[in-house]
PDB file of N, CA and C in Angstrom:
ATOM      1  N   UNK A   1     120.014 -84.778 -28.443  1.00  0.00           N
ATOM      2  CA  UNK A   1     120.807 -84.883 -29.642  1.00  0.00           C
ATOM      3  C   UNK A   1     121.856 -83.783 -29.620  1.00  0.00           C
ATOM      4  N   UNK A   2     122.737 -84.006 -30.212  1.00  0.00           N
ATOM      5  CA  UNK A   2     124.121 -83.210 -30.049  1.00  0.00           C
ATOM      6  C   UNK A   2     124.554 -83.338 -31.693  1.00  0.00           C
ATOM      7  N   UNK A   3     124.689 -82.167 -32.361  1.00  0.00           N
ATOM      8  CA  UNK A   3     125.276 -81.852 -33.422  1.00  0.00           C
ATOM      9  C   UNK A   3     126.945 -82.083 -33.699  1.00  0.00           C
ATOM     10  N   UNK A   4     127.249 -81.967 -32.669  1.00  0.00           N
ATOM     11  CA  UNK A   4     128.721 -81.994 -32.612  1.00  0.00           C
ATOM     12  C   UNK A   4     129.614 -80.986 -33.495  1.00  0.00           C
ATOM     13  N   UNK A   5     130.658 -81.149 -34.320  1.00  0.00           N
ATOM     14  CA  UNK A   5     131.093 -79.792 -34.861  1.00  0.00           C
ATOM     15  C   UNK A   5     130.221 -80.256 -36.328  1.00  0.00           C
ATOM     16  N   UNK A   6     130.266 -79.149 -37.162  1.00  0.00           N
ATOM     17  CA  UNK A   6     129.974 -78.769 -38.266  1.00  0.00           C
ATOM     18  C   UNK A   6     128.380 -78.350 -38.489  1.00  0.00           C
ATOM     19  N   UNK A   7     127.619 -78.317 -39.511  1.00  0.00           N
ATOM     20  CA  UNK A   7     126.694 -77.777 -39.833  1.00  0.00           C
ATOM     21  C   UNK A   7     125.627 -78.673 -40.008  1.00  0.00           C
ATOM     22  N   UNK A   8     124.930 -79.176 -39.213  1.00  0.00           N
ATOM     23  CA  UNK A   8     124.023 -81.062 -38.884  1.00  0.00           C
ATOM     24  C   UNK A   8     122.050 -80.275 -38.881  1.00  0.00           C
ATOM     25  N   UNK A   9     121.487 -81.670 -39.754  1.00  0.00           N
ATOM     26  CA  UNK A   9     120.273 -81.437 -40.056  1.00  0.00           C
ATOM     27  C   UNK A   9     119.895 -82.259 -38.598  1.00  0.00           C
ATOM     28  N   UNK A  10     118.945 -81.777 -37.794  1.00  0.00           N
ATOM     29  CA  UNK A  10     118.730 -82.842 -36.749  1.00  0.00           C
ATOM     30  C   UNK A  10     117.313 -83.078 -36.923  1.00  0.00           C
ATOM     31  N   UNK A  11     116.619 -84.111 -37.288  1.00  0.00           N
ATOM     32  CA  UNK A  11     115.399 -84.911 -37.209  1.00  0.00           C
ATOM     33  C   UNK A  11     114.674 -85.174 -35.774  1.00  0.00           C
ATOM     34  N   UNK A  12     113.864 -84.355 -35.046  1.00  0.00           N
ATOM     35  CA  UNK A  12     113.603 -85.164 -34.127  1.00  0.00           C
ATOM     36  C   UNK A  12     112.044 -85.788 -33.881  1.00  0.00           C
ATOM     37  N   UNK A  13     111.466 -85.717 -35.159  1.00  0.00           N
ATOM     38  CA  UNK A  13     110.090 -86.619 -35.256  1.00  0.00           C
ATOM     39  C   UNK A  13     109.458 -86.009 -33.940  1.00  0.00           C
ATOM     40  N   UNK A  14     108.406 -87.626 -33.489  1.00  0.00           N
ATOM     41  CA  UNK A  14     107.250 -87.271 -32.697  1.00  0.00           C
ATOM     42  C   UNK A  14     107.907 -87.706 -30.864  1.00  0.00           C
ATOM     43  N   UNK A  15     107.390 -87.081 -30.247  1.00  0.00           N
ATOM     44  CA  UNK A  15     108.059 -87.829 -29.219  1.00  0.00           C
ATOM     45  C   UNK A  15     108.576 -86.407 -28.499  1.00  0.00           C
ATOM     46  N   UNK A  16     109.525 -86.603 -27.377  1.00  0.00           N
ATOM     47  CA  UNK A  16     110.150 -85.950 -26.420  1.00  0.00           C
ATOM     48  C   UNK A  16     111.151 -86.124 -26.968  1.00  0.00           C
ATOM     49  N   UNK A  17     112.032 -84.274 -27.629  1.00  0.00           N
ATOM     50  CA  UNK A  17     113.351 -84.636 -28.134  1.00  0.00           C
ATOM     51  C   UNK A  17     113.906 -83.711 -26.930  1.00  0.00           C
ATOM     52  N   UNK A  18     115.619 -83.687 -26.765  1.00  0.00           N
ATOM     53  CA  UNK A  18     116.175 -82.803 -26.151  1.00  0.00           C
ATOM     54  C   UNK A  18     117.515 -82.657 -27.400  1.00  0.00           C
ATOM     55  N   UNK A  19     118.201 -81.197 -27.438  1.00  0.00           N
ATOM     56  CA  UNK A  19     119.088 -80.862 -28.191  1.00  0.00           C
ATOM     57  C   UNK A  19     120.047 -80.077 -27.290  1.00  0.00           C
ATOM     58  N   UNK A  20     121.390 -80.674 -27.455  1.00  0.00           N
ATOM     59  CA  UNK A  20     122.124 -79.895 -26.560  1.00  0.00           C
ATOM     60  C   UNK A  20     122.726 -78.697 -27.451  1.00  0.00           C
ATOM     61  N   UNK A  21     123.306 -77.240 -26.343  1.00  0.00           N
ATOM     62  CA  UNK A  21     123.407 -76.328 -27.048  1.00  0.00           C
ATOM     63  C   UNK A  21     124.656 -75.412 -26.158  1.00  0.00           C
ATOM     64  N   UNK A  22     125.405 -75.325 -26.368  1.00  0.00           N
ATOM     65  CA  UNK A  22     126.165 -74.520 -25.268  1.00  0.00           C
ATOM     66  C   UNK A  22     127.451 -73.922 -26.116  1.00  0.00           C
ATOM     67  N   UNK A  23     128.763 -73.427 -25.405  1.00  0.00           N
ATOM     68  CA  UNK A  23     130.019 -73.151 -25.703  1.00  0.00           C
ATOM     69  C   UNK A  23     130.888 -74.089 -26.578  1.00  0.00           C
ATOM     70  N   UNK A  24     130.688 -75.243 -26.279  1.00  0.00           N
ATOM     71  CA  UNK A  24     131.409 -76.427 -26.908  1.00  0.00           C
ATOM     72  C   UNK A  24     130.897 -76.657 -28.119  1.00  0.00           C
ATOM     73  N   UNK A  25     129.666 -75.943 -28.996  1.00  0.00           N
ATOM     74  CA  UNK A  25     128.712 -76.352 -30.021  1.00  0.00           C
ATOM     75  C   UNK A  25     129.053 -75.574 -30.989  1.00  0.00           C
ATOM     76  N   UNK A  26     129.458 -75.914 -32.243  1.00  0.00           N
ATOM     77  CA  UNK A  26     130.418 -75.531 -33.851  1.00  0.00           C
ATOM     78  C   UNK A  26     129.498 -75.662 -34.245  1.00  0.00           C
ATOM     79  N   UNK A  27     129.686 -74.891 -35.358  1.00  0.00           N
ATOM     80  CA  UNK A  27     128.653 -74.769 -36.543  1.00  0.00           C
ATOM     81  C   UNK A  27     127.322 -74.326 -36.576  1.00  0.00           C
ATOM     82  N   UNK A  28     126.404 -74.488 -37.456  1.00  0.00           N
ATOM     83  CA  UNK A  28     125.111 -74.164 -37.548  1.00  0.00           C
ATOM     84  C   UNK A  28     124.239 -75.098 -37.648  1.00  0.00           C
ATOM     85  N   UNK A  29     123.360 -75.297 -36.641  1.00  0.00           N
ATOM     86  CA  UNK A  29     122.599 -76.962 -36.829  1.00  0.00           C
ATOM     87  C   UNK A  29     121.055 -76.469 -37.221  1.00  0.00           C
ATOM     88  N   UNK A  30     120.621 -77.138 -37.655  1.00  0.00           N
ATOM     89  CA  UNK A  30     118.859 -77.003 -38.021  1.00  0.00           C
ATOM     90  C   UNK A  30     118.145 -78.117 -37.154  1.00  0.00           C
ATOM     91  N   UNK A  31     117.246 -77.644 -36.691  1.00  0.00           N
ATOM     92  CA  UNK A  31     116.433 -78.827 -36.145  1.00  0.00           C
ATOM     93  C   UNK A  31     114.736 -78.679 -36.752  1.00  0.00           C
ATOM     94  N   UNK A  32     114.388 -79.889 -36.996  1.00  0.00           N
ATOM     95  CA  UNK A  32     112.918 -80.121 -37.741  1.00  0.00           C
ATOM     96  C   UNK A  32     112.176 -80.716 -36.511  1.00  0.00           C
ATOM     97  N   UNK A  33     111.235 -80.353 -36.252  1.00  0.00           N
ATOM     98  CA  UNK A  33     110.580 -81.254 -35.531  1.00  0.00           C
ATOM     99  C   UNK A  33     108.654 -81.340 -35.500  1.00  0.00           C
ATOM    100  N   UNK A  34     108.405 -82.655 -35.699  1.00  0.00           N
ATOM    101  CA  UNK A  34     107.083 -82.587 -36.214  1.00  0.00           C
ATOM    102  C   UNK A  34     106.315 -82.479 -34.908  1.00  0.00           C
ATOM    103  N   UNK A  35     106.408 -82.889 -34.306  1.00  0.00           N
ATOM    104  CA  UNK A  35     105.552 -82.762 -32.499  1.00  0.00           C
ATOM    105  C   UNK A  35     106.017 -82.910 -31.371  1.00  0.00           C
ATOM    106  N   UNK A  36     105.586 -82.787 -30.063  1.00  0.00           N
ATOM    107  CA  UNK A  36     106.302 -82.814 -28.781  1.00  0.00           C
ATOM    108  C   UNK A  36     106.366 -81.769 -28.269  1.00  0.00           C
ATOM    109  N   UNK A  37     106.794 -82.564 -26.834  1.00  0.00           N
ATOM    110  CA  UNK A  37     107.182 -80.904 -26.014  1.00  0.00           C
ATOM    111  C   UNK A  37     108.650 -81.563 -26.181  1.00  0.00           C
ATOM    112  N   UNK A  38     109.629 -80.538 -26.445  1.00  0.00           N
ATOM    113  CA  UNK A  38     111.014 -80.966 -26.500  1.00  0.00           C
ATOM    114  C   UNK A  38     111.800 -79.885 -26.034  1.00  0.00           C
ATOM    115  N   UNK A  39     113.109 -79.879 -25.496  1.00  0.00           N
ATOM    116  CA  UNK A  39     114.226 -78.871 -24.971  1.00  0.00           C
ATOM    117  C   UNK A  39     115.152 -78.779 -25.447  1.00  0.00           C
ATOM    118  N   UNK A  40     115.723 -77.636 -25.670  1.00  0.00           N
ATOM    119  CA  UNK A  40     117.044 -77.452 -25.408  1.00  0.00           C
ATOM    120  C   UNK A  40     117.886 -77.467 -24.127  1.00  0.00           C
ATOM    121  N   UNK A  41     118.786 -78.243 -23.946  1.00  0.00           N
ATOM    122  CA  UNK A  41     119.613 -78.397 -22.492  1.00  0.00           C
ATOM    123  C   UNK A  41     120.642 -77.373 -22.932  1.00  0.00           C
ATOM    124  N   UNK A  42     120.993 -76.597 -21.757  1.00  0.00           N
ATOM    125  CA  UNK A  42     122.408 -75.962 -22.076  1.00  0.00           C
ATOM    126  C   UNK A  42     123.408 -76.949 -21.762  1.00  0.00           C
ATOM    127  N   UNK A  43     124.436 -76.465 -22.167  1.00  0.00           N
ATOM    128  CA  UNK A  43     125.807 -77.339 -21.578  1.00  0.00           C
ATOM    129  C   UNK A  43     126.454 -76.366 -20.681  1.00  0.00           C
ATOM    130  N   UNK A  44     127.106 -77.886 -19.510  1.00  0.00           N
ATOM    131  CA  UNK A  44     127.753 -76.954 -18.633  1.00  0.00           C
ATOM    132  C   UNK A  44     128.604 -75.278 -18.931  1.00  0.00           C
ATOM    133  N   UNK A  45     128.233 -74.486 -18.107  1.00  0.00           N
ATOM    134  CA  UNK A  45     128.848 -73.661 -18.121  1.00  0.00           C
ATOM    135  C   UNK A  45     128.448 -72.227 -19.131  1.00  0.00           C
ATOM    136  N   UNK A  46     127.227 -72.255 -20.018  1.00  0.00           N
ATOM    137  CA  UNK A  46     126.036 -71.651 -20.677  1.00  0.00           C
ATOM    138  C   UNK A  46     125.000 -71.691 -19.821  1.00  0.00           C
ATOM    139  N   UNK A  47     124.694 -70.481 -19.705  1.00  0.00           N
ATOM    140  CA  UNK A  47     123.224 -69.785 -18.827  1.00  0.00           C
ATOM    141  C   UNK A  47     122.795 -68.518 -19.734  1.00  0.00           C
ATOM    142  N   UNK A  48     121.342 -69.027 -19.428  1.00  0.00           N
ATOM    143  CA  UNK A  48     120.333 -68.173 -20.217  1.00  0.00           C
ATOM    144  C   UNK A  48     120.847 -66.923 -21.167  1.00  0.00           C
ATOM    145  N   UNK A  49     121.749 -65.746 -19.903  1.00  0.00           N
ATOM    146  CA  UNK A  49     121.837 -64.718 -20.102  1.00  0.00           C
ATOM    147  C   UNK A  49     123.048 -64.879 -21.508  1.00  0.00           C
ATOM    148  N   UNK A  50     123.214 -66.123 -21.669  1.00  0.00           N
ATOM    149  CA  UNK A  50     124.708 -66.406 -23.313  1.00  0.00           C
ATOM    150  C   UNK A  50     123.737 -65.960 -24.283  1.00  0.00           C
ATOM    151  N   UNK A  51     122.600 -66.321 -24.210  1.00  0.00           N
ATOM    152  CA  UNK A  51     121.461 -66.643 -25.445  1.00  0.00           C
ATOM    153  C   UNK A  51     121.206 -65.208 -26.198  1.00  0.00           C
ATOM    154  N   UNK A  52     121.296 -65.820 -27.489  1.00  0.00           N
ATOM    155  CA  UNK A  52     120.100 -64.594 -28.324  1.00  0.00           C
ATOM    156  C   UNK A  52     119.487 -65.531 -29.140  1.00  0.00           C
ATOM    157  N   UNK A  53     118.277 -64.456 -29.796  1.00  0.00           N
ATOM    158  CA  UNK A  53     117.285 -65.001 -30.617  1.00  0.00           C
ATOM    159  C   UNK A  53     117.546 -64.162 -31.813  1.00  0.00           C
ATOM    160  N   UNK A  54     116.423 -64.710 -32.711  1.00  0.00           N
ATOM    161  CA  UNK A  54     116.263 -63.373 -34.098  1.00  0.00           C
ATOM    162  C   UNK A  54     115.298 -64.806 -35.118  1.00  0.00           C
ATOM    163  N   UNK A  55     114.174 -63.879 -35.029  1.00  0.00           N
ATOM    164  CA  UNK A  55     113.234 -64.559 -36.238  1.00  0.00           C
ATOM    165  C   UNK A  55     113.861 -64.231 -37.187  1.00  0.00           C
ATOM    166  N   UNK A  56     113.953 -65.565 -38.489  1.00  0.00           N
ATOM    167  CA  UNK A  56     114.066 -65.463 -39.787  1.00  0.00           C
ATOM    168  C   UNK A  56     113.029 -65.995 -40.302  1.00  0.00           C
ATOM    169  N   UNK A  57     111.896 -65.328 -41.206  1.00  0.00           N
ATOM    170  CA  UNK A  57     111.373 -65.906 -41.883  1.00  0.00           C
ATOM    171  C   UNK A  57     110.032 -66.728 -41.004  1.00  0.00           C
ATOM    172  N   UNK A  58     110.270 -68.362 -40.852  1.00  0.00           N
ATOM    173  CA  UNK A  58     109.295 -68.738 -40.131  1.00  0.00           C
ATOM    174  C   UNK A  58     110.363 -69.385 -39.015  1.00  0.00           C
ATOM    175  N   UNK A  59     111.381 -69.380 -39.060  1.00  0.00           N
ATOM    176  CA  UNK A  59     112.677 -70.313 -38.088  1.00  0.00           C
ATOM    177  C   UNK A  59     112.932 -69.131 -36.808  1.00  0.00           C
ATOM    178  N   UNK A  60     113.201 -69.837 -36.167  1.00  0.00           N
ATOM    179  CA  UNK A  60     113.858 -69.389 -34.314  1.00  0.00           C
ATOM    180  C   UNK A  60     114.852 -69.378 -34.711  1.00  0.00           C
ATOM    181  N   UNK A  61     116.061 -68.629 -34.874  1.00  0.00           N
ATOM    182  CA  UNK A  61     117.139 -68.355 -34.366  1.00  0.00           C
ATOM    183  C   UNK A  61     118.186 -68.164 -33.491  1.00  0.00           C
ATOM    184  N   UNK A  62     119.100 -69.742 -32.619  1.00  0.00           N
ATOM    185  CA  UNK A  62     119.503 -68.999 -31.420  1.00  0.00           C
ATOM    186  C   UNK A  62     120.629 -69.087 -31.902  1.00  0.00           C
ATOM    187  N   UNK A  63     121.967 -68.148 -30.810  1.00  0.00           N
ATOM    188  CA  UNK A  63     122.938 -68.056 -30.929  1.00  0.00           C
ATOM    189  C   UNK A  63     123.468 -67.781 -29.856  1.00  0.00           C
ATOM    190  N   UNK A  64     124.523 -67.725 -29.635  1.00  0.00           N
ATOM    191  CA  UNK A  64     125.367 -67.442 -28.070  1.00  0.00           C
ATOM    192  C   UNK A  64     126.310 -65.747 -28.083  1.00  0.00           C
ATOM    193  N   UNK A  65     126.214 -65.681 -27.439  1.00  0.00           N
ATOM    194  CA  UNK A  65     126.926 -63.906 -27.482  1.00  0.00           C
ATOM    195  C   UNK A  65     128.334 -64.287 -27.617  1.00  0.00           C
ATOM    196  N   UNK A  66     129.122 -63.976 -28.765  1.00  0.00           N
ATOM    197  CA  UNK A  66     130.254 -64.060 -28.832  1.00  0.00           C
ATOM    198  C   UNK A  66     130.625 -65.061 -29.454  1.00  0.00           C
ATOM    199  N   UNK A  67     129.758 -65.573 -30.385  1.00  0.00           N
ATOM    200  CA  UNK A  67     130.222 -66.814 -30.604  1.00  0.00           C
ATOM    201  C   UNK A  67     129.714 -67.185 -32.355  1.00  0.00           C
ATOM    202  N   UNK A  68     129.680 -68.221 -32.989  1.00  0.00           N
ATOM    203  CA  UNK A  68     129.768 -68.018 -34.515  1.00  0.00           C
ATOM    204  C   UNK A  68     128.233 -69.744 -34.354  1.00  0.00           C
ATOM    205  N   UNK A  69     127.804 -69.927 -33.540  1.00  0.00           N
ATOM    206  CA  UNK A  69     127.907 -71.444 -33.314  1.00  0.00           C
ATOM    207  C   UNK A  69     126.009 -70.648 -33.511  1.00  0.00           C
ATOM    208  N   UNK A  70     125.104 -72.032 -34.396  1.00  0.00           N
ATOM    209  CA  UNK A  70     123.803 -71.425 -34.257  1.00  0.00           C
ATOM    210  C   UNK A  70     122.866 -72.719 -34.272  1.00  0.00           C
ATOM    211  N   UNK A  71     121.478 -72.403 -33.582  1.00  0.00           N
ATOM    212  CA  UNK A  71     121.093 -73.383 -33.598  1.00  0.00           C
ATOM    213  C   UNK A  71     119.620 -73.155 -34.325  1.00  0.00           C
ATOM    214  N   UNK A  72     119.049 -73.727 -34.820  1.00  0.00           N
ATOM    215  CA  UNK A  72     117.904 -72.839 -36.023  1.00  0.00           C
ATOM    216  C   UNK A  72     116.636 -73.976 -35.806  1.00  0.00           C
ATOM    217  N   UNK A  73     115.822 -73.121 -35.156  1.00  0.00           N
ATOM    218  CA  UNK A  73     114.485 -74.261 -35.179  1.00  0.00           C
ATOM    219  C   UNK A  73     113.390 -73.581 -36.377  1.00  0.00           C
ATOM    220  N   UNK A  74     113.539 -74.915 -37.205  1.00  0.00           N
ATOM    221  CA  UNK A  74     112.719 -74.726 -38.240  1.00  0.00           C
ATOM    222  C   UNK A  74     111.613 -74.598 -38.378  1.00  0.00           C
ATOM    223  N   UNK A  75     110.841 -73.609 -39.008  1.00  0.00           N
ATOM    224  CA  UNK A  75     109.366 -73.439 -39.129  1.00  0.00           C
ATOM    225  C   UNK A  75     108.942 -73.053 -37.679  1.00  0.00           C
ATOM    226  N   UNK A  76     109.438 -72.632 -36.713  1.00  0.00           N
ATOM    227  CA  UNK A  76     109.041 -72.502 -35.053  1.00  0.00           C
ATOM    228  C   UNK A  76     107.827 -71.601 -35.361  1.00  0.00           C
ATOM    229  N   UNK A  77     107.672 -71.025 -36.096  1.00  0.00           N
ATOM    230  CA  UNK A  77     106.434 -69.849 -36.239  1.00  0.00           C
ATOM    231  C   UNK A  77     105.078 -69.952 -37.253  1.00  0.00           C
ATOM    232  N   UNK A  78     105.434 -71.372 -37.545  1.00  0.00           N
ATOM    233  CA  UNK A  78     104.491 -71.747 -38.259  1.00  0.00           C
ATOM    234  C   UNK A  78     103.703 -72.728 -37.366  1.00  0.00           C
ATOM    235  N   UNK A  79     104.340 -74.098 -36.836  1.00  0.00           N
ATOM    236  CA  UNK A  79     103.464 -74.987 -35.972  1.00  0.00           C
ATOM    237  C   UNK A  79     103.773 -74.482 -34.247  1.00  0.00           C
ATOM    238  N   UNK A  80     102.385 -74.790 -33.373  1.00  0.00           N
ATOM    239  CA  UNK A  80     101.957 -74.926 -32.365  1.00  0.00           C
ATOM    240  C   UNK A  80     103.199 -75.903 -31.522  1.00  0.00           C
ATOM    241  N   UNK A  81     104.527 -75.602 -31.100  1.00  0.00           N
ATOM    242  CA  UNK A  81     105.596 -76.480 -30.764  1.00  0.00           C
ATOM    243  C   UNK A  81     105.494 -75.845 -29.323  1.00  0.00           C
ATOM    244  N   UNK A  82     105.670 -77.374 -28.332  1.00  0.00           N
ATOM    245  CA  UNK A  82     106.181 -76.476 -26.986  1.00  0.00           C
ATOM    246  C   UNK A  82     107.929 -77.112 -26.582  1.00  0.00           C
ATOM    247  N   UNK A  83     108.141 -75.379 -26.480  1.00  0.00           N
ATOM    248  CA  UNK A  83     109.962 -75.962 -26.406  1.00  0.00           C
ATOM    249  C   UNK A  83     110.366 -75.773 -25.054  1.00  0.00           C
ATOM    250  N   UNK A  84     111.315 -75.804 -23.986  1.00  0.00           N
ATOM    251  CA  UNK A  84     111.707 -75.291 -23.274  1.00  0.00           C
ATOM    252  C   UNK A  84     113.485 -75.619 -22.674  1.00  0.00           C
ATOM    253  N   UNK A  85     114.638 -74.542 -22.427  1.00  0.00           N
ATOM    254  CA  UNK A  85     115.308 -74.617 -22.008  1.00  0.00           C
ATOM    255  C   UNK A  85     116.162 -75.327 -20.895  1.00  0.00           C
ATOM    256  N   UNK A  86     116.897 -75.868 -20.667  1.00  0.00           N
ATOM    257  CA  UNK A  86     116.696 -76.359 -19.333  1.00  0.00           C
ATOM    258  C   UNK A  86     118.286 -76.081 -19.457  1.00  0.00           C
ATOM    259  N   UNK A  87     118.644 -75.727 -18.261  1.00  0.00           N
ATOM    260  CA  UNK A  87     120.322 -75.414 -17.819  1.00  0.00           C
ATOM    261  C   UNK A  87     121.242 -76.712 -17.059  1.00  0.00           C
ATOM    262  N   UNK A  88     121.884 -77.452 -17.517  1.00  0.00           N
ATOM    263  CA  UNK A  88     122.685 -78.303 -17.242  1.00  0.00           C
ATOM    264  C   UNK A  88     123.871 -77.968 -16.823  1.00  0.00           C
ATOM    265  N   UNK A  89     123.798 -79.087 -15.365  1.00  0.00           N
ATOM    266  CA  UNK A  89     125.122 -79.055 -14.475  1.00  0.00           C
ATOM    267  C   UNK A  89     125.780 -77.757 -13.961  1.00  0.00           C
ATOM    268  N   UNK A  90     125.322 -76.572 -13.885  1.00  0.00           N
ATOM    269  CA  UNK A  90     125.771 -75.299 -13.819  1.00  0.00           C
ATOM    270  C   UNK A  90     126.315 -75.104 -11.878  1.00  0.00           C
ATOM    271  N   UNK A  91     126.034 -76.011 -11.618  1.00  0.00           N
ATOM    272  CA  UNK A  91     125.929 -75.914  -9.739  1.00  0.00           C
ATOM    273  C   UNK A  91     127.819 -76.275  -9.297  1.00  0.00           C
TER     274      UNK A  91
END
């Protein structure tokens, strides 16, 4: 799922979600998600070392160094979620 520009609630229920996240990504998106193992993909040209974090509350916080663009996983510190990164097209 891709937020695209502005500030997007993203739903991704039960299942295998992926959320893209990189340089090209505006605004502040929230993502809910009730179960799964699900990822964040970077977008071309974002690697790991762009990333920051910062707990709020019970939410994950990421953000990119230099940049205004956020991506907010909701409740991450409350349920048992397995997430993982994965780096796209970077070769």
């Amino acid at each position: 799922m891709d937020g695209l520009s502005g500030n997007d609630l993203l739903v991704g229920g039960e299942g295998e979600d992926t959320y893209l996240f990189g340089w090209n990504s505006q605004g502040n998106d929230i993502i809910t998600e009730l179960a799964g193992s699900n990822t964040i993909a970077l977008e071309k040209g974002t690697v790991i070392a762009d990333l920051r974090h910062a707990q709020y509350g019970d939410d994950l916080i990421i953000s990119l160094r230099g940049s205004t663009a956020t991506l907010t996983l909701k409740d991450y510190y409350l349920f048992s979620q397995q997430w993982s990164i994965r780096v796209e097209n970077n070769v």
